[in-house]
Protein backbone atom coordinates (compact mmCIF):
# COMPACT_ATOMS: atom_id res chain seq x y z
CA UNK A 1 221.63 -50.50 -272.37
CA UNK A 2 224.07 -50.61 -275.23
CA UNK A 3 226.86 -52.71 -274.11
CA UNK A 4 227.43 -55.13 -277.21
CA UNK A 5 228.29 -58.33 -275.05
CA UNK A 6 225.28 -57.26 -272.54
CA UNK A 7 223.33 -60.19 -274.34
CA UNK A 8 226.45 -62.97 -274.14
CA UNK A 9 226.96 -62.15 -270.15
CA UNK A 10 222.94 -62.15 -268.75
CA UNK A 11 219.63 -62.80 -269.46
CA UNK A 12 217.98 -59.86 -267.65
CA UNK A 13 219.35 -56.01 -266.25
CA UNK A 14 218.14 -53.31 -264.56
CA UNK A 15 218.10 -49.61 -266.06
CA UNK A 16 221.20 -48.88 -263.56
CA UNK A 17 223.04 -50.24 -265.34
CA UNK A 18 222.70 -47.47 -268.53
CA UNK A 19 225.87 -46.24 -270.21
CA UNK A 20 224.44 -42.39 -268.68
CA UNK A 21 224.31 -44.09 -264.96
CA UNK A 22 227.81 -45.39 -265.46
CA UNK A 23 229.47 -42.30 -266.90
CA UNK A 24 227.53 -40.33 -263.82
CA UNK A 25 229.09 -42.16 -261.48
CA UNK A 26 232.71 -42.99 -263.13
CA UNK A 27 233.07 -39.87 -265.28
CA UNK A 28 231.38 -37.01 -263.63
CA UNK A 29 232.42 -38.23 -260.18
CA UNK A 30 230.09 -35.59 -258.33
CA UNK A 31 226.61 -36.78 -259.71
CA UNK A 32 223.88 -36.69 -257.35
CA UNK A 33 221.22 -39.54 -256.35
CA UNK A 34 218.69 -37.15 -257.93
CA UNK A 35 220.37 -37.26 -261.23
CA UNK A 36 220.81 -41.29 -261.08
CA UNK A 37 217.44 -41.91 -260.26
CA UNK A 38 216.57 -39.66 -263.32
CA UNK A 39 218.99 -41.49 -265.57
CA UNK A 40 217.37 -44.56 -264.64
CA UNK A 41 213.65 -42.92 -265.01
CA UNK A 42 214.18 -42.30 -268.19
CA UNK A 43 213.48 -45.53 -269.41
CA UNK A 44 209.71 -45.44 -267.53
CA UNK A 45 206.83 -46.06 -269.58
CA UNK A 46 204.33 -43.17 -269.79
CA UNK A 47 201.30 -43.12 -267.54
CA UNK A 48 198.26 -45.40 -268.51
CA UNK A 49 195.78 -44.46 -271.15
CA UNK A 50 193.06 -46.44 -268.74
CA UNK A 51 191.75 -45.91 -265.65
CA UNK A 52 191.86 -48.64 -263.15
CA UNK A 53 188.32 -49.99 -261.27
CA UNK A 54 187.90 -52.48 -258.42
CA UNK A 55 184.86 -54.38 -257.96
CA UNK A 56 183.22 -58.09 -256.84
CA UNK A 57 182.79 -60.43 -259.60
CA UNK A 58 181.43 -63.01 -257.28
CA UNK A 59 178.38 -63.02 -255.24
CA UNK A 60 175.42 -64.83 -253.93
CA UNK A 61 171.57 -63.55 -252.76
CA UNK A 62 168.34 -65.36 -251.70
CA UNK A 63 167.25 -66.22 -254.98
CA UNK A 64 170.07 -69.10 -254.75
CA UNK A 65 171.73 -70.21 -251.68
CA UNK A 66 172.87 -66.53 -250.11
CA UNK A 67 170.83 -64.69 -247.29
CA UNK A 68 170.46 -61.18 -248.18
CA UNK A 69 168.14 -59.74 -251.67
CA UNK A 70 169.20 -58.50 -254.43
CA UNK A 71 168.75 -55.27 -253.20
CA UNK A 72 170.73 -55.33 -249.77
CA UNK A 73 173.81 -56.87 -252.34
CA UNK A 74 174.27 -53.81 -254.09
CA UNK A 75 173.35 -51.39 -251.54
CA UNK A 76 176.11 -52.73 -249.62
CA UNK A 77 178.87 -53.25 -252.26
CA UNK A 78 178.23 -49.39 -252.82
CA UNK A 79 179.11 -48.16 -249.93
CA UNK A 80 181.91 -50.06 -249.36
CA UNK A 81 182.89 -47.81 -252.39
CA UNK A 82 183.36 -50.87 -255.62
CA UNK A 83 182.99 -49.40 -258.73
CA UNK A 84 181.00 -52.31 -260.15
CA UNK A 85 179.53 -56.26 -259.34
CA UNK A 86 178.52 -59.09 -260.32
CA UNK A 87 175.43 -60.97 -259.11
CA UNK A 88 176.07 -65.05 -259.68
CA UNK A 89 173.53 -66.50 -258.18
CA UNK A 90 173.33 -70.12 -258.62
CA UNK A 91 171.48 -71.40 -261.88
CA UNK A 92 169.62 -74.40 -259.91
CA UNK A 93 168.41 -71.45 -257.34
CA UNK A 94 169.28 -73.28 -254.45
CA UNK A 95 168.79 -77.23 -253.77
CA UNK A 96 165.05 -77.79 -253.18
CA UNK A 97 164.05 -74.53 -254.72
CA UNK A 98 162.81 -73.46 -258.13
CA UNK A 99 165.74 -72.33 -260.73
CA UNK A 100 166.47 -68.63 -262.12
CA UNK A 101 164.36 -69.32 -265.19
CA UNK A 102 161.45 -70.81 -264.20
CA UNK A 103 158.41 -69.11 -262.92
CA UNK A 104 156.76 -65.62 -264.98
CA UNK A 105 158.51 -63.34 -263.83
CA UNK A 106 161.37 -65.32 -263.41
CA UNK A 107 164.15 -65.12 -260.99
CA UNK A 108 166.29 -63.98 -264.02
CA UNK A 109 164.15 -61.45 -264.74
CA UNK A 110 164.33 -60.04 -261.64
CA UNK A 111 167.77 -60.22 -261.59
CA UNK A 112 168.03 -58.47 -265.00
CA UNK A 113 165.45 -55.59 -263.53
CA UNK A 114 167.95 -54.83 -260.95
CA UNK A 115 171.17 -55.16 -262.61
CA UNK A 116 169.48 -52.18 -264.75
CA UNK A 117 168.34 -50.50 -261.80
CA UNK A 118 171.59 -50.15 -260.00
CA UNK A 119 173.97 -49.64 -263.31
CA UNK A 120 174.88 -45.98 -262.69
CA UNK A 121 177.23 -45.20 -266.00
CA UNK A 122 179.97 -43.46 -264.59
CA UNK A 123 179.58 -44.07 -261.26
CA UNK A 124 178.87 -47.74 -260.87
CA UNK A 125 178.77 -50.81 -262.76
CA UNK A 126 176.14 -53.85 -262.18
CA UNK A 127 177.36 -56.41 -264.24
CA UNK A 128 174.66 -59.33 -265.42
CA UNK A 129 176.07 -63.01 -264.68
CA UNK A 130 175.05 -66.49 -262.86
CA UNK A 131 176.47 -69.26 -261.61
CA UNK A 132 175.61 -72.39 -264.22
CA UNK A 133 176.50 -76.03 -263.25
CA UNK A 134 179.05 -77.42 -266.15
CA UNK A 135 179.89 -80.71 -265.56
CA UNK A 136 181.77 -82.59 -266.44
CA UNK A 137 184.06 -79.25 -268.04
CA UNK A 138 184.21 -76.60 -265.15
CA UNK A 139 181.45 -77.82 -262.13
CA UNK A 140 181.44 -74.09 -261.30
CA UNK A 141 181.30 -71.67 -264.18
CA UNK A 142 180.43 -68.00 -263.97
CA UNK A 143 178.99 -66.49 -267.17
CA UNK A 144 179.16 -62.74 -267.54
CA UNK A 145 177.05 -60.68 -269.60
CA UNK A 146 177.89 -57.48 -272.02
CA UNK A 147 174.32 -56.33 -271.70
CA UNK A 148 171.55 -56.40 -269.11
CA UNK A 149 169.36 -58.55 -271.03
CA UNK A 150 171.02 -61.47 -271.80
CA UNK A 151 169.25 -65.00 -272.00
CA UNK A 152 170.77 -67.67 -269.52
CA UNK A 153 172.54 -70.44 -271.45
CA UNK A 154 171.08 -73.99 -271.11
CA UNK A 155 172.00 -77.46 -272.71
CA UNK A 156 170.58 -80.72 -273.56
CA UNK A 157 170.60 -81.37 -269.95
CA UNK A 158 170.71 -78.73 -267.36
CA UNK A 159 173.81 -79.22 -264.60
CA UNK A 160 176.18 -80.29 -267.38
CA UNK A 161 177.43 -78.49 -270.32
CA UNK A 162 178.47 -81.35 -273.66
CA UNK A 163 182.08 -80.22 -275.04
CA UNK A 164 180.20 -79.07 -278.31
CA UNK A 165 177.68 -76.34 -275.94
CA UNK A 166 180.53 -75.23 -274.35
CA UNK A 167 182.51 -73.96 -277.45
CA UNK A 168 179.47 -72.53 -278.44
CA UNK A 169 179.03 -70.77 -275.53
CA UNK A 170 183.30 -69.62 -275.82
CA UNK A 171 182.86 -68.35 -278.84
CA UNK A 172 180.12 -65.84 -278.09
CA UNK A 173 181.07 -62.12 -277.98
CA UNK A 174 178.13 -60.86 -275.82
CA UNK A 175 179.78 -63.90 -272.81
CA UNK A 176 182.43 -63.97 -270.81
CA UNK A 177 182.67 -67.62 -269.00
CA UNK A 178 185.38 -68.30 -265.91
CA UNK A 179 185.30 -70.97 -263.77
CA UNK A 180 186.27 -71.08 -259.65
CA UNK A 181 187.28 -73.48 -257.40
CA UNK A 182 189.05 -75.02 -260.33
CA UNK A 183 191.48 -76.86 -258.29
CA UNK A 184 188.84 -79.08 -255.75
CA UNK A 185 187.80 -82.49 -255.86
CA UNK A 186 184.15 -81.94 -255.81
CA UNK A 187 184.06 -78.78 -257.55
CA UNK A 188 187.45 -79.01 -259.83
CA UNK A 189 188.09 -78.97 -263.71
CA UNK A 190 191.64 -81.04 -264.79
CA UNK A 191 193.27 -78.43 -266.51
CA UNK A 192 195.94 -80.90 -267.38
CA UNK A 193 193.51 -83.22 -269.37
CA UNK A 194 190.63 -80.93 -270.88
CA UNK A 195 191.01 -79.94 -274.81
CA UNK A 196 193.05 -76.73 -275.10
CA UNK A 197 190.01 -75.16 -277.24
CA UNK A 198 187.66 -75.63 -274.40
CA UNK A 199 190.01 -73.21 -271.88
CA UNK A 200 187.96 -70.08 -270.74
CA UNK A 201 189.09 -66.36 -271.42
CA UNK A 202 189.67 -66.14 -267.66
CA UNK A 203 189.86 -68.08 -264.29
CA UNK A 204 188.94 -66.95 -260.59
CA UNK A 205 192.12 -67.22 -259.09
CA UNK A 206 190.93 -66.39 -255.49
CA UNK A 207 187.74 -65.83 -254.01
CA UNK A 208 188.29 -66.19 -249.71
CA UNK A 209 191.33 -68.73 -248.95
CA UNK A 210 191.47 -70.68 -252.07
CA UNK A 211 194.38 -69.41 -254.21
CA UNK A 212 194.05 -71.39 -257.67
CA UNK A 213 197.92 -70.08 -258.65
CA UNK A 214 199.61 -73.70 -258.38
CA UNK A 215 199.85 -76.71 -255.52
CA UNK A 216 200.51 -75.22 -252.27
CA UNK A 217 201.05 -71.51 -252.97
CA UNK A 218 201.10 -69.52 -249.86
CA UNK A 219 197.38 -67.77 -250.20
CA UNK A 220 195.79 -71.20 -250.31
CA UNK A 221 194.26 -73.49 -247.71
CA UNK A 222 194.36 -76.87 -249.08
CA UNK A 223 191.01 -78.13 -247.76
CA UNK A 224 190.71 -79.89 -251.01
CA UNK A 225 193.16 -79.91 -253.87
CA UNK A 226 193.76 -82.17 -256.89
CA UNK A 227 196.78 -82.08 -259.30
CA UNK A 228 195.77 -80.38 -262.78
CA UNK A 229 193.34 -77.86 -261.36
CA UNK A 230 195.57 -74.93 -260.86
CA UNK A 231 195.66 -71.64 -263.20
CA UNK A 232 199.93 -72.55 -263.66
CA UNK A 233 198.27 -75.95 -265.09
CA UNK A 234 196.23 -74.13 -267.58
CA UNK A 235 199.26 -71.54 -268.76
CA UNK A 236 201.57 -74.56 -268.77
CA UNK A 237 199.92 -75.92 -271.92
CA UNK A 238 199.66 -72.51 -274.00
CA UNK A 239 196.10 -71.41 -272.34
CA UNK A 240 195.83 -67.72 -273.04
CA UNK A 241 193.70 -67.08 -269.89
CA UNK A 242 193.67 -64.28 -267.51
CA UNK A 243 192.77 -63.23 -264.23
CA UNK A 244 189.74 -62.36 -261.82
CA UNK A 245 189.51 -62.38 -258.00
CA UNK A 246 185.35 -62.48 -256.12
CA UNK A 247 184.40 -62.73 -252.61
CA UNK A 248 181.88 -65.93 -253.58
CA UNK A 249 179.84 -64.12 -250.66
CA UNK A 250 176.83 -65.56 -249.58
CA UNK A 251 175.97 -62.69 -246.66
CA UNK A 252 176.13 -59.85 -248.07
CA UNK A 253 179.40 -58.67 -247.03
CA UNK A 254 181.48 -58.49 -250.24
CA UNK A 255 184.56 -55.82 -250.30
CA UNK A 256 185.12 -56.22 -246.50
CA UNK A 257 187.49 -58.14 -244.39
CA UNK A 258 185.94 -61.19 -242.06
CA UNK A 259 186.62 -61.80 -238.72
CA UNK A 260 187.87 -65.21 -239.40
CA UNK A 261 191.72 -66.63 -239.09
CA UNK A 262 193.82 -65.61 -242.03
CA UNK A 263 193.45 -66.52 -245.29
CA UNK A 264 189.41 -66.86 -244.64
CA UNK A 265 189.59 -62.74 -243.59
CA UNK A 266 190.14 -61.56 -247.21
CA UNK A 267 187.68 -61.68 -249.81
CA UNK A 268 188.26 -61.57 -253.22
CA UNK A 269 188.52 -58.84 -255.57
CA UNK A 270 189.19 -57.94 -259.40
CA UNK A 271 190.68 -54.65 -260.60
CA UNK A 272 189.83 -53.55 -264.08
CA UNK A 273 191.79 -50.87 -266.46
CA UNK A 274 189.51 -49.43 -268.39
CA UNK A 275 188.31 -46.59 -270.36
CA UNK A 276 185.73 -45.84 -267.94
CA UNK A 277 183.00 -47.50 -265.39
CA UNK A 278 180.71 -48.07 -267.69
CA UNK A 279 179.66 -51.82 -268.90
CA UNK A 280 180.78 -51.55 -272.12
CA UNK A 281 184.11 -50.39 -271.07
CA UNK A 282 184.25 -53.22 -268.08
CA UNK A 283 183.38 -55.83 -270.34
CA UNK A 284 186.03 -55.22 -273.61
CA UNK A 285 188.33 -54.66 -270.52
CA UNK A 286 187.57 -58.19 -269.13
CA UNK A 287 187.22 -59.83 -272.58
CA UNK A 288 191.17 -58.25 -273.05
CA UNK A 289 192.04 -59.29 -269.76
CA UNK A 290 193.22 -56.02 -269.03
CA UNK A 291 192.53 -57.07 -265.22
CA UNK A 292 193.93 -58.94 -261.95
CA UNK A 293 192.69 -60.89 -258.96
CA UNK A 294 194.09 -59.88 -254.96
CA UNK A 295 192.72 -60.23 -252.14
CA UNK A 296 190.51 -57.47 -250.59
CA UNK A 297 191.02 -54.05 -249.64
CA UNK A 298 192.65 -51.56 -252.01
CA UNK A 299 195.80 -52.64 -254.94
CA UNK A 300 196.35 -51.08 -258.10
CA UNK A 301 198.43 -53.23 -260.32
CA UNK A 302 199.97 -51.97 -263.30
CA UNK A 303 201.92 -54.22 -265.28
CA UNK A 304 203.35 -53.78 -268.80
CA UNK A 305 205.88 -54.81 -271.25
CA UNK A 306 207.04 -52.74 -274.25
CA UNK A 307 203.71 -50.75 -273.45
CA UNK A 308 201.48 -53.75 -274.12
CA UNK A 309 198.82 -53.93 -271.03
CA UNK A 310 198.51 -57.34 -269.03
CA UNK A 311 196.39 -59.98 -270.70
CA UNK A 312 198.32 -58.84 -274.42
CA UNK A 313 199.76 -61.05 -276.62
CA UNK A 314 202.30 -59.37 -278.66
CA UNK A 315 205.83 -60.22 -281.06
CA UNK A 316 208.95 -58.77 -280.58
CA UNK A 317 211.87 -58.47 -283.31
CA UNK A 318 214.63 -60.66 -282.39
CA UNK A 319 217.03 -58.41 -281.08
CA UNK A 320 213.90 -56.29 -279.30
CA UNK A 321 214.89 -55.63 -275.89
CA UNK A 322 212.02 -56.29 -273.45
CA UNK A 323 211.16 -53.85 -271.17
CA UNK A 324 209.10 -55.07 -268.06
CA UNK A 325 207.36 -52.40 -265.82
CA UNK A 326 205.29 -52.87 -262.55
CA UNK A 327 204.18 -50.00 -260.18
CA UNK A 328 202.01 -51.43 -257.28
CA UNK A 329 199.82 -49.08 -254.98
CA UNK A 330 198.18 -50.44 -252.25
CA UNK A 331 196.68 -49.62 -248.79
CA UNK A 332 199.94 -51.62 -247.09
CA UNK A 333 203.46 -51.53 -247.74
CA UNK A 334 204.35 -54.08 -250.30
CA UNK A 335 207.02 -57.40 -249.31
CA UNK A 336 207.90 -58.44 -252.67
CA UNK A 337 206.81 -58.42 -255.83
CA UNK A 338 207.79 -61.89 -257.99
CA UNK A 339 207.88 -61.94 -261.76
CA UNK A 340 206.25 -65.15 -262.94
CA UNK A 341 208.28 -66.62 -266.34
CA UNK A 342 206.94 -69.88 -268.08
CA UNK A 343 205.32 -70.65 -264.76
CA UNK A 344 208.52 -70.20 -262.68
CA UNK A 345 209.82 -67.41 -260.11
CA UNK A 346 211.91 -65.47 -262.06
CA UNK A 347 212.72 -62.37 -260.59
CA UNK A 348 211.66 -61.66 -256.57
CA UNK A 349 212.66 -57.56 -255.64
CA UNK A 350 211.85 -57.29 -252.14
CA UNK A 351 209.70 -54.16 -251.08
CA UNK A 352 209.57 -52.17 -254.63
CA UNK A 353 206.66 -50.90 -255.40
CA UNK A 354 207.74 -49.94 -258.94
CA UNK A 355 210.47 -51.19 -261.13
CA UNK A 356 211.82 -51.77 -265.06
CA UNK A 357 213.29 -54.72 -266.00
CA UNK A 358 215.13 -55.84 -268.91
CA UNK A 359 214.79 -59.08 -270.51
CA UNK A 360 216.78 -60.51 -273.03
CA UNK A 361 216.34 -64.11 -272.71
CA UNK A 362 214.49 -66.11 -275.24
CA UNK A 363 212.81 -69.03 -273.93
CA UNK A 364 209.68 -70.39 -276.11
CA UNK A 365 208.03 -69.44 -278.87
CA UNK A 366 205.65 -67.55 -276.50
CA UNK A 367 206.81 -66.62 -272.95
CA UNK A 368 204.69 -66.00 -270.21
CA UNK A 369 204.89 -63.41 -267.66
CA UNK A 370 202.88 -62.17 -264.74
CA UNK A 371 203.25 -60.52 -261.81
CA UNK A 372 202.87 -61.76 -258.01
CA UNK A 373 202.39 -58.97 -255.45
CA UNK A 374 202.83 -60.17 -251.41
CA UNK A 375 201.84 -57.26 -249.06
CA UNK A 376 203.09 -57.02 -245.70
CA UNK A 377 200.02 -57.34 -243.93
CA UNK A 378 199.59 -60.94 -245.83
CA UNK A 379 197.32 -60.00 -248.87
CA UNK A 380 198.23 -61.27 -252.22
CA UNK A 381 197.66 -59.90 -255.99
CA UNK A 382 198.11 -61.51 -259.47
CA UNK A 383 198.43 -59.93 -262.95
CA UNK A 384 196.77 -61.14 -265.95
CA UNK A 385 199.79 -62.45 -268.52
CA UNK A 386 201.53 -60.84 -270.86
CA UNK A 387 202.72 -63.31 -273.87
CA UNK A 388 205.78 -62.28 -275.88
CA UNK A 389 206.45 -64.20 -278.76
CA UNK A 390 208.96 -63.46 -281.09
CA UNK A 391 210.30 -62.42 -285.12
């Protein structure tokens, strides 16, 4: 792309436009569609140094509110074939019941047997978390664990979490904290409103019909929804926060599709590039946000710009071209894939399931990409961000 007014006439191009396509198709006269698409493919980005992973951040047994045991959860999420969950059981361990940490051996210790027990490194991940109460911060707050032996985090008062516990608790290495059902009345945190130190690392931006992306996106049903709980909110006022999808199952049946009216049929899901499936791996991937949410079933999402992975914050020089690549695989044909700017559609391609783009329009002092994948058959996927600031 070396036209010298390129910059003066648009804000964004598209690698057919190359002086080598042009001269293909003015000069040489005869070119082929095999040699323009290689013209064009020579602005790809290599392949990925990480591996991608898809597994259920979000789920629920009998030691909290859910109806199956610990060990029915992960027997089932492995043979739907995940490649690592998350147990999140409630922290109050179900109304009228005793909570994870009380009793000798605990319900927490339980949990942490098992997590151990079913953590096979290579194969499949079982990933340490709960559920805690925050109030008046996030109501619902997942915490994630790097280890299997990590000590549940309580406060002054348990249910609620003061602003001063929960930076604490953000600025741990061995945690990773993200809150759901951010955008309900009952449940909801006012993204709008809360200090911008006390944003998490990551939200759940679905789980089973409750989109969190902004106001009335199309993946939602607004059974409950108040202004200043949506993940566009957050972004909006700088948050550097990523991505995760869960099922929030309570049955057992994470990683399948329900029999229920559409959006209720998918459950949520989080993909993961990472070195490999082990926790370690998972976890610096997650803490990165080198991950995305969609909604069930299979969807590989690889987004980059200038080679830096989703969830990066990088600079580019001034007169740094930007060079935005996607390349979607799925188990349906993809609709259209949207490119998020500042919180705004930006670029919609309809049925491309890879693409560069060029960017040469300076907006903020840190824009704000992501991607937005529709599928045919009505599924949705999100990228973490990629911030680009620049000099």
């Amino acid at each position: 792309m070396t036209h010298k007014e390129k910059r003066v006439a648009r804000r964004y191009d598209t690698p057919g436009r190359c002086a080598e396509f042009t001269d293909l198709v003015y000069v040489k006269g005869d070119a082929t569609h095999g040699e323009l698409a290689a013209a064009e493919r020579k602005f790809d980005p290599p392949a990925p140094v990480y591996k991608p992973f898809i597994g259920d951040l979000h789920g629920h047994t009998n030691l909290s509110d859910g109806s199956v045991d610990v060990d029915t959860f992960f027997k089932n999420i492995k043979s739907r074939g995940l490649d690592f969950a998350a147990i999140s059981d409630h922290d109050h361990g179900g109304v009228g019941r005793p909570p994870l940490w009380e009793g000798s051996p605990s319900k927490w210790d339980l949990i942490r047997s098992k997590v151990k027990e079913y953590d096979e490194p290579g194969k499949f991940t079982a990933i340490l978390a709960y559920e805690r109460d925050s109030y008046p911060w996030y109501n619902n707050l997942v915490v994630y664990y790097g280890s299997h032996d990590g000590e549940m985090i309580r406060g002054a008062r348990d249910g609620e979490f003061t602003g001063d516990e929960l930076r604490r608790a953000l600025s741990r290495d061995d945690v990773i904290l993200a809150p759901h059902d951010t955008y309900m009345f009952s449940a909801g945190a006012d993204l709008k409103h809360i200090p911008a130190d006390l944003f998490t690392p990551l939200i759940e931006l679905y789980s089973c019909a409750d989109a969190a992306e902004y106001m009335g996106n199309p993946a939602f049903d607004p059974n409950s929804a108040c202004d200043g709980g949506f993940w566009q909110d957050a972004l909006r006022r700088g948050a550097r926060m990523g991505c995760i999808g869960g099922s929030d199952n309570h049955g057992g049946t994470g990683g399948t599709v329900l029999d229920r009216p559409y959006p209720h049929c998918f459950q949520g899901l989080t993909g993961v590039w990472a070195d490999g499936n082990t926790l370690p791996s998972l976890f610096s991937a997650l803490k990165a946000r080198r991950c995305y949410a969609f909604m069930g079933g299979r969807m590989i999402i690889d987004f980059r710009i200038n080679g830096h992975y989703m969830g990066e914050e990088f600079r580019a020089g001034e007169d740094e071209d930007l060079a935005i690549w996607f390349r979607v695989d799925a188990d349906a044909k993809v609709k259209k894939v949207t490119l998020v700017k500042n919180q705004r559609d930006y670029i919609m391609l309809k049925g491309k399931s890879s693409q560069l783009i060029f960017d040469y329009y300076r907006e903020s002092a840190a824009d704000c990409y992501y991607l937005r994948v529709e599928l045919e058959d009505g599924r949705f996927g999100w990228s973490s961000p990629i911030w680009v600031g620049r000099g």
